[in-house]
Protein backbone atom coordinates (compact mmCIF):
# COMPACT_ATOMS: atom_id res chain seq x y z
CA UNK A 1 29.74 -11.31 -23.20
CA UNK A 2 27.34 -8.78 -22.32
CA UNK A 3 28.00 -4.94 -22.42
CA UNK A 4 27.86 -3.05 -18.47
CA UNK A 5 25.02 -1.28 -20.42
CA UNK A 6 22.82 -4.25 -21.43
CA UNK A 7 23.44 -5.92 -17.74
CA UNK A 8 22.51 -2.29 -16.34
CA UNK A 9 19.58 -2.89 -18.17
CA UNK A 10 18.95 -6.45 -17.25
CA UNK A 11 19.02 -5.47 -13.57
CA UNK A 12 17.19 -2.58 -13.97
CA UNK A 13 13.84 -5.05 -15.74
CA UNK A 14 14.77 -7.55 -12.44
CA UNK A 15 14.34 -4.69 -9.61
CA UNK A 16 11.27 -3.48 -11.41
CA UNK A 17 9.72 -6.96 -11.95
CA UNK A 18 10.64 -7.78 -8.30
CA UNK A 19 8.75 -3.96 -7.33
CA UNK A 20 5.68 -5.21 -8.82
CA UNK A 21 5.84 -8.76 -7.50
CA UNK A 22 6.38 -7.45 -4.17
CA UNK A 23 3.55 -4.65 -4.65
CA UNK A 24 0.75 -7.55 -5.43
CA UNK A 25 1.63 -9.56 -2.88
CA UNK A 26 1.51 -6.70 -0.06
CA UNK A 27 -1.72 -5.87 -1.69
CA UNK A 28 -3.32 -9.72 -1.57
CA UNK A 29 -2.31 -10.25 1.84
CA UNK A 30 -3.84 -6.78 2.70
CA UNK A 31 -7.01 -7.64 1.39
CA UNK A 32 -6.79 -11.34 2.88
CA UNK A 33 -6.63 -9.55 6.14
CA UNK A 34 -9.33 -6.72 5.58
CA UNK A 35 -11.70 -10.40 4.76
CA UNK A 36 -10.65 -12.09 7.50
CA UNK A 37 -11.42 -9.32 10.13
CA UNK A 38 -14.56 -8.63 8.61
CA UNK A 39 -15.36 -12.37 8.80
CA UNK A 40 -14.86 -12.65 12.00
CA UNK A 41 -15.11 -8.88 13.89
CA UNK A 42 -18.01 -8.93 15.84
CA UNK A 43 -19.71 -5.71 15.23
CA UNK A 44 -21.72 -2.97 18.25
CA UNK A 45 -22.98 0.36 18.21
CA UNK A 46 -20.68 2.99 18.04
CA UNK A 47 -18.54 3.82 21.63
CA UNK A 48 -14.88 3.16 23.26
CA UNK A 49 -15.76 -0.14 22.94
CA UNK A 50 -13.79 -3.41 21.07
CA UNK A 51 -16.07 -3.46 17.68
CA UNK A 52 -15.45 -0.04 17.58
CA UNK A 53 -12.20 -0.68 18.07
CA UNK A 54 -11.63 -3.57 15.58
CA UNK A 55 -14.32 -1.45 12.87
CA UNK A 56 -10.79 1.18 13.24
CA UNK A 57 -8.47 -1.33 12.75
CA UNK A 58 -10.40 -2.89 9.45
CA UNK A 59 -10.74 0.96 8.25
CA UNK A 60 -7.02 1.48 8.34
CA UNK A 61 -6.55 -1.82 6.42
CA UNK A 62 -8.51 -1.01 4.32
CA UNK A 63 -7.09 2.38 3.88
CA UNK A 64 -3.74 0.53 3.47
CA UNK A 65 -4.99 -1.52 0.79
CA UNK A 66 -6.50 1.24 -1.47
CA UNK A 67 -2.92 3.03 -1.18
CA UNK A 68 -1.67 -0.17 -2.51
CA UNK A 69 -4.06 -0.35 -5.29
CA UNK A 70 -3.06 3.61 -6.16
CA UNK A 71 0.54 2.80 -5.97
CA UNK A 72 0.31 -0.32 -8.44
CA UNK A 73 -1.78 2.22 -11.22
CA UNK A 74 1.26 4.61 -10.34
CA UNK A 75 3.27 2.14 -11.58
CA UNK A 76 1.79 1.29 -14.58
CA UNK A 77 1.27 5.26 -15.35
CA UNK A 78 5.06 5.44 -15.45
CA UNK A 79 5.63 2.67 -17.41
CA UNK A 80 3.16 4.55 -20.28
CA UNK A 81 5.05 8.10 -19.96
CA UNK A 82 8.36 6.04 -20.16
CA UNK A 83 6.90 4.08 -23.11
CA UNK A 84 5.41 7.41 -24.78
CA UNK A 85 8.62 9.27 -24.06
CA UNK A 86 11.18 6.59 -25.81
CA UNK A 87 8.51 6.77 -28.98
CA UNK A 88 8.66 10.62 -29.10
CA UNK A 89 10.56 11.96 -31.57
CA UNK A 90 10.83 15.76 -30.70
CA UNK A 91 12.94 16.52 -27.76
CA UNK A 92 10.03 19.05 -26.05
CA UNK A 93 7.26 15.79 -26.29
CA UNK A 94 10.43 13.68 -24.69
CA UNK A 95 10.25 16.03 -21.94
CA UNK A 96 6.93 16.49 -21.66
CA UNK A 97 6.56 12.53 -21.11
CA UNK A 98 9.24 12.45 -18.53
CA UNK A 99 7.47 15.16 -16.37
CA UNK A 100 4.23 13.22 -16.14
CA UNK A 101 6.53 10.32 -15.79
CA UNK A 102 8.26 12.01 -12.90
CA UNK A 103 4.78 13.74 -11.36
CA UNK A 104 3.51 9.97 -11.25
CA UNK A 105 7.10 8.75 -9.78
CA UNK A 106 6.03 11.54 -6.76
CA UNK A 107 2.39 9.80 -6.46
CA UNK A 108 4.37 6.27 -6.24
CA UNK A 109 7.01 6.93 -3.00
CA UNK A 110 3.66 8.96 -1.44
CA UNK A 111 1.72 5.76 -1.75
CA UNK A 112 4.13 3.52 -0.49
CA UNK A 113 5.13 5.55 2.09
CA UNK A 114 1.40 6.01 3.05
CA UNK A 115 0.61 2.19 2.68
CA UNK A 116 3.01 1.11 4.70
CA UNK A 117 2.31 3.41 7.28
CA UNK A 118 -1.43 2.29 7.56
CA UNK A 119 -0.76 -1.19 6.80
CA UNK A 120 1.82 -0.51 10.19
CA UNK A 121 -0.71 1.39 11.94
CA UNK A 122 -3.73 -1.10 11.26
CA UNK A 123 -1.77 -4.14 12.46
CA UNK A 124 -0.75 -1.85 15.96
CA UNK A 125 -4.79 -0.58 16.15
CA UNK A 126 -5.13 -4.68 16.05
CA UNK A 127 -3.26 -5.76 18.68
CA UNK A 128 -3.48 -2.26 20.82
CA UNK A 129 -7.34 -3.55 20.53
CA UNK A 130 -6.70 -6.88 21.56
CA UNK A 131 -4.57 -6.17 24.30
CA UNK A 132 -7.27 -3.80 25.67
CA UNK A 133 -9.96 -5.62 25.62
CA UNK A 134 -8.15 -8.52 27.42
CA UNK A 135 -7.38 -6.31 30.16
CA UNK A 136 -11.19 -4.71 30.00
CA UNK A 137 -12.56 -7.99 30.31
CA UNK A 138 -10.41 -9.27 33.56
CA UNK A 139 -11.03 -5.70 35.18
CA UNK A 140 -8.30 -4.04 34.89
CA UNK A 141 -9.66 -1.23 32.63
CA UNK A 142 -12.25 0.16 34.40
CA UNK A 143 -15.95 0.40 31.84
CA UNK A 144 -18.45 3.12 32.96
């Protein structure tokens, strides 16, 4: 039967693998949908106009993704402190490795947070712009 310890431990490995898993597959559909919109946005001259509009909405996809790509290499950055820190073998290089570890932990919440946020943002700029346009084109917005 296994110790509380090693099925601490066990968890521990599942959350993290399920982190990552759930990291790259926010990431791939991000960048599935910063393709498809600049597949199929029709582009215009700068203005308060629907490119412009949809060129706002790719941007903070796009933004969304590279937060995503930032958090993963957080990731892995704190998997190398953790990996340098366990192979130390004075206490001050221990915690020398768990302050970078914990510095890069800090990078890893601000990226998520700031990921979600745009990927949040980006899918309201879509349909905001969507909605609008709709409503430009059967006159209810008024164009000058």
């Amino acid at each position: 039967m296994a110790s509380d310890n090693e099925r601490a431990d066990q968890l521990g490995m599942m959350q993290i693998d399920a982190s990552n898993k759930l990291d790259q597959f926010i990431l791939g559909a991000t960048l599935a949908i910063c393709a498809y919109l600049a597949q199929t946005n029709p582009y215009a001259p700068f203005g308060l106009n629907e490119e412009t509009m949809l060129l706002v909405s790719l941007l903070t996809f796009a933004s969304s993704a590279a937060f995503g790509f930032w958090r993963i290499e957080a990731k892995i950055a704190i998997m190398f402190a953790n990996a340098q820190a366990l192979d130390a073998d004075e206490p001050e290089g221990i915690e020398a490795h768990r302050s970078v570890g914990l510095s890069f932990i800090r990078k890893s919440v601000l990226h998520y947070h700031w990921r979600n946020i745009l990927l949040l943002a980006g899918l309201a700029s879509y349909v905001g712009t969507k909605i609008w346009a709709s409503y430009q084109s059967s006159g209810w917005i008024p164009v000058n």
